[in-house]
Each structure stands twice: as C-alpha cells, then as structure tokens.
Protein backbone atom coordinates (compact mmCIF):
# COMPACT_ATOMS: atom_id res chain seq x y z
CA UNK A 1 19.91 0.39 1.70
CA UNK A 2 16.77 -1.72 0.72
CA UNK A 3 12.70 -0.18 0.42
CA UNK A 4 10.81 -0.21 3.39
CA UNK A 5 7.67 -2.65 3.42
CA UNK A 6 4.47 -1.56 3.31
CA UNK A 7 3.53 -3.00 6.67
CA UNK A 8 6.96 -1.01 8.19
CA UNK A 9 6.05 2.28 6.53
CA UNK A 10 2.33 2.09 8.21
CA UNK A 11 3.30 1.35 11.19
CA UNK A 12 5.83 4.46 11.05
CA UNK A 13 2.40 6.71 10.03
CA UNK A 14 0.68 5.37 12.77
CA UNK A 15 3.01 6.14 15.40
CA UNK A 16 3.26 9.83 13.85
CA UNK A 17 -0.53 9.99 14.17
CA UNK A 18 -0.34 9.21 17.80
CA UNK A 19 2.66 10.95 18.90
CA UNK A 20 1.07 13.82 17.00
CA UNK A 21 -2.15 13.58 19.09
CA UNK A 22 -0.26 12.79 22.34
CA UNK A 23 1.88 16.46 21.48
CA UNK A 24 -1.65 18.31 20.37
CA UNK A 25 -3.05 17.30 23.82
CA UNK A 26 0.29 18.62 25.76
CA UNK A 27 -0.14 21.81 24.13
CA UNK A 28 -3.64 22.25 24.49
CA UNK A 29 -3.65 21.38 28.54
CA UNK A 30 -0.17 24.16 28.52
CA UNK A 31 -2.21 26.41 26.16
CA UNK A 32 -5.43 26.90 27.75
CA UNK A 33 -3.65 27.60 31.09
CA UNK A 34 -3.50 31.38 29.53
CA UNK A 35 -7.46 31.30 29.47
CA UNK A 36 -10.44 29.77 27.34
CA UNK A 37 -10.98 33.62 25.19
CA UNK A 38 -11.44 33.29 21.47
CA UNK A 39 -8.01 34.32 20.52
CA UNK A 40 -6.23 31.50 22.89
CA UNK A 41 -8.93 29.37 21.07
CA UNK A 42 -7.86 30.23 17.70
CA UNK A 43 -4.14 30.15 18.73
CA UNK A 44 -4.66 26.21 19.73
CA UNK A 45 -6.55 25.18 17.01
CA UNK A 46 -4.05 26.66 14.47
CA UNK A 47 -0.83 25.08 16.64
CA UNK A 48 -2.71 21.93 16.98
CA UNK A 49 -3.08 21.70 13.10
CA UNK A 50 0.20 22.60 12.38
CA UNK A 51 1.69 19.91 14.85
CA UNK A 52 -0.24 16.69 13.67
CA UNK A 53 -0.35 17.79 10.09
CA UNK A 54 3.48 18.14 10.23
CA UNK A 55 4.12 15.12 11.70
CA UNK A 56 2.15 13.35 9.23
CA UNK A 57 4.00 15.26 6.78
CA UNK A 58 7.21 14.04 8.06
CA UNK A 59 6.65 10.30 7.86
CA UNK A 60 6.37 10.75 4.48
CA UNK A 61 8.69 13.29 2.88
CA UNK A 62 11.10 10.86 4.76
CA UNK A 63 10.31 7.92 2.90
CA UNK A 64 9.95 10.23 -0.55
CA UNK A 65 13.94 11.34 0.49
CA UNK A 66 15.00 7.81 0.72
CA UNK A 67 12.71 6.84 -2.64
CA UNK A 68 14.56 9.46 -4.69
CA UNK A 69 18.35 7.93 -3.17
CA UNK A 70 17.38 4.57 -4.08
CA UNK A 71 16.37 5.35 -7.41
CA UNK A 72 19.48 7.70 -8.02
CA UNK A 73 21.31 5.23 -6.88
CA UNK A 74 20.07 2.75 -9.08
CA UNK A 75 18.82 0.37 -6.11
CA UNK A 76 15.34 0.37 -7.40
CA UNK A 77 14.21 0.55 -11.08
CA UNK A 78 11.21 3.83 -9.78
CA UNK A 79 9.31 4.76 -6.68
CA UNK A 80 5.95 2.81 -5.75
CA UNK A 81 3.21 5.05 -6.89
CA UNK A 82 0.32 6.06 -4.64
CA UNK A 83 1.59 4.27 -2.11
CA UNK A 84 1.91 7.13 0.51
CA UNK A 85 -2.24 7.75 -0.43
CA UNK A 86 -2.93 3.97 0.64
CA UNK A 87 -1.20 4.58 3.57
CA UNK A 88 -2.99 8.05 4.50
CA UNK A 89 -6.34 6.32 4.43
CA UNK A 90 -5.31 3.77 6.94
CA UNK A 91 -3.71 6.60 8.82
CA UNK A 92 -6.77 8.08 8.45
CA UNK A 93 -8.59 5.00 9.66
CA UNK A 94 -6.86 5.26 12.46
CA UNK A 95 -7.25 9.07 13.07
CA UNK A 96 -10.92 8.34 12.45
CA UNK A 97 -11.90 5.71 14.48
CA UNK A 98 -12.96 7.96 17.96
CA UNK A 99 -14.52 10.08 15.61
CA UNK A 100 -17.12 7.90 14.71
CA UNK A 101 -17.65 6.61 18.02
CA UNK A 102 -18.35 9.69 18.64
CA UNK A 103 -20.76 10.26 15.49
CA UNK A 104 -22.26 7.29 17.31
CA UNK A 105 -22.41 8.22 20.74
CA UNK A 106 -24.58 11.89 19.42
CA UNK A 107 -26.70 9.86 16.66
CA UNK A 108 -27.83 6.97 18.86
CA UNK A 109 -26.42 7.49 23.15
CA UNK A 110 -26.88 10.83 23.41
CA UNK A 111 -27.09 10.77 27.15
CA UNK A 112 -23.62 9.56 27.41
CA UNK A 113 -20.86 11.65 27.67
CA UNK A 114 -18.17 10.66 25.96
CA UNK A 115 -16.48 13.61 24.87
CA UNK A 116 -14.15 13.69 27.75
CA UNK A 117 -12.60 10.59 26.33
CA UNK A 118 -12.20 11.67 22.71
CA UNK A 119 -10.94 14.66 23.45
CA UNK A 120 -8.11 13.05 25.15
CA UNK A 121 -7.68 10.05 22.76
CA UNK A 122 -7.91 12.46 19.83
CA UNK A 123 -5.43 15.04 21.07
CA UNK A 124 -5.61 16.66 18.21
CA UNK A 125 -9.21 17.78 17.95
CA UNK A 126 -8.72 18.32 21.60
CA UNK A 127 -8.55 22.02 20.84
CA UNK A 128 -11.61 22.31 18.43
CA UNK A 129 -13.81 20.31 21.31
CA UNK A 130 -13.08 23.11 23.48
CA UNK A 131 -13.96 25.31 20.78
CA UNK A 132 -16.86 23.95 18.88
CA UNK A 133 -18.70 22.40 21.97
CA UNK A 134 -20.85 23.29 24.66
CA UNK A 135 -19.31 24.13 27.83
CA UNK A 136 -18.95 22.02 30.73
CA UNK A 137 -22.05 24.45 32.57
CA UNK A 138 -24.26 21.78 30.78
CA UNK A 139 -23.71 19.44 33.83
CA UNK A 140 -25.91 21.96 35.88
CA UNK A 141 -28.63 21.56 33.15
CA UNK A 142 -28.48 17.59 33.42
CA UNK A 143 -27.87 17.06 29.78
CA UNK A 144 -24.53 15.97 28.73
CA UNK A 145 -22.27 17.76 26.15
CA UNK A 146 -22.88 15.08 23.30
CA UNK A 147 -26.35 15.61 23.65
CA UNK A 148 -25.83 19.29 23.45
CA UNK A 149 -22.90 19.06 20.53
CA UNK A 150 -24.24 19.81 16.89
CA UNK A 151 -24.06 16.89 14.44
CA UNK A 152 -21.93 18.39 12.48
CA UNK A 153 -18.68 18.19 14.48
CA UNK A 154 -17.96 14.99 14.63
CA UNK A 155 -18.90 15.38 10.56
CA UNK A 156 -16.34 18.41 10.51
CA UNK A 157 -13.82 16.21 12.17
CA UNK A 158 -14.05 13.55 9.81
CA UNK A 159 -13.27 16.13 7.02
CA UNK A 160 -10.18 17.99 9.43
CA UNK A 161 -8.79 13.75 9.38
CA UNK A 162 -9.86 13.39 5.98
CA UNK A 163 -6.82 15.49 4.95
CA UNK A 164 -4.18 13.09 5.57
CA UNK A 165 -4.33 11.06 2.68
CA UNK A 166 -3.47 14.02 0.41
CA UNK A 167 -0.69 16.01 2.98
CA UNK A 168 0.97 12.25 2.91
CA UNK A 169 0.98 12.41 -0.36
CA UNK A 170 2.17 15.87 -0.92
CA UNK A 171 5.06 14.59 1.93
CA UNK A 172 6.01 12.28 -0.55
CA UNK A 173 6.10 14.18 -3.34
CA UNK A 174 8.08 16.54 -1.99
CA UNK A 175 10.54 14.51 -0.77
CA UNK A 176 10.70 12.52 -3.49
CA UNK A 177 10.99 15.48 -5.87
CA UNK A 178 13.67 16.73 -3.34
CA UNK A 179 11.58 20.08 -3.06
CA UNK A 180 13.24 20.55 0.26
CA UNK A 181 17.12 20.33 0.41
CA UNK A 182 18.11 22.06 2.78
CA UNK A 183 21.67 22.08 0.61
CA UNK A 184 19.97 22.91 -2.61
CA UNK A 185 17.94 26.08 -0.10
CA UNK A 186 21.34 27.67 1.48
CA UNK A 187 23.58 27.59 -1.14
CA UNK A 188 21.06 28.84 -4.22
C-alpha cells in the first residue's frame, strides 16, 4: 500500500463532485414531484446540501483513513499537509465553472436563458434555482429568467461552492485523526 498521486486523488474529487450533482438533480426532479410549496423547497435545498457536501466529504476522509495506516504503519515518514485544501479549490474550480457562466450570462447576455442548462449541469444548485429564481411565468412577459434573476445568486452560489475547500479539509482531518471509527464508536 503506496500514497495516492496528486493527479489520482483529484480526479477521485472530481468524480465525487459530479456524481454528487448528477444525485442532487435525481432528487430534486423525484422531490418536486410532491409540489413547488416552501417547505418541499426547503426540504430540497437542505437534502441537496447534505448529498454533495457528503460526497465531497467522503473523497477525503478516505484518503485521511489511508494517510493515518500508512503512517502507522510506518510506510510514509507523515501525511502531506494541505493537500486536501489544494485539491478543494480545484474541486471547487470545477464546481464553479457554470456558475460563472452564469455570472456572465446575467452581467453581460441577459436576454439569454441559460438557466435551464445550469440548473441541470449544476445539479446541485438545481434546488436553490427553483428556489431563488423567478418562475418560469416570465416566458409570458418575454423576458427570460436570467434577466429577471438578482445578481446576487450566482454570487451566493459561488459562496454555497466556495465551501469545499474547507469540508475537504475537515474530511481529511477527520479521517486522518481517525475521528470516525466506527470500531472505536460501538465498542466505547
């Protein structure tokens, strides 16, 4: 048992940031099939958070696990610091990148509609669209839901994303500390 690369353990977060969109987005669609009231809102927003944050979570407590065997085991002389944060703001990149098309497409297109697209390549703000934009009864008014959305959601989204560097991190931590042992939790 040898340390993952760099390049390996990116690749790893990036395919937790799109299987966690590509989840958010199932359970918004299977959510919102109950109705579009406040509370079903707030019920998707909070599962969606929990679902991509987790995963993102995950791909790093995992590593932290296998960083605290290798340096028990004497493999490795300590565990690369910071490297989990590196890797949260390309995950974050990532993450980021419709986002700022967006930002775009309201700053400088406005009369494009876009947000159809980004709310199904970023599944995971999929339920705060529905939320935080104008409805779809803008069509009848001729001006298109970007032109209509406030500025400051795409800025809000960018903070929501913003988050991943530091819940990587705290993945890492954790696992590397070996906070959560399931072994060390049922038999204390």
């Amino acid at each position: 048992m040898k340390r993952e690369s760099f390049g390996i353990l990116t690749l790893k977060g990036l395919g937790y940031v799109v299987l966690g969109n590509v989840l958010c987005l199932v359970m918004t669609v299977a959510v919102f099939v109950f109705g579009s009231n406040m509370i079903v809102k707030t019920i998707a927003v909070g599962c969606s958070a929990i679902i991509f944050f987790s995963l993102v979570f995950t791909a790093a407590w995992r590593n932290g696990a296998r960083e605290h065997s290798l340096v028990k085991l004497g493999r490795v002389d300590s565990e690369v610091k910071y490297r989990w944060i590196a890797i949260g703001l390309i995950m974050f990149v990532f993450a980021a990148a419709p986002t700022v098309f967006l930002l775009a497409n309201k700053l400088f297109f406005p009369e494009q509609d876009n947000l159809i697209i980004y709310q199904f390549i970023s599944g995971s703000a999929y339920p705060l669209v529905l939320t935080f934009t104008p409805r779809a009864e803008s069509l009848v008014s001729q001006t298109s839901r970007v032109e209509s959305m406030s500025v400051l959601f795409p800025v809000f989204m960018l903070l929501y994303y913003a988050l991943i560097p530091v819940v990587t991190q705290l993945g890492f931590w954790v696992g590397y500390k070996d906070k959560f042992n399931p072994d060390k939790i049922m038999y204390k």
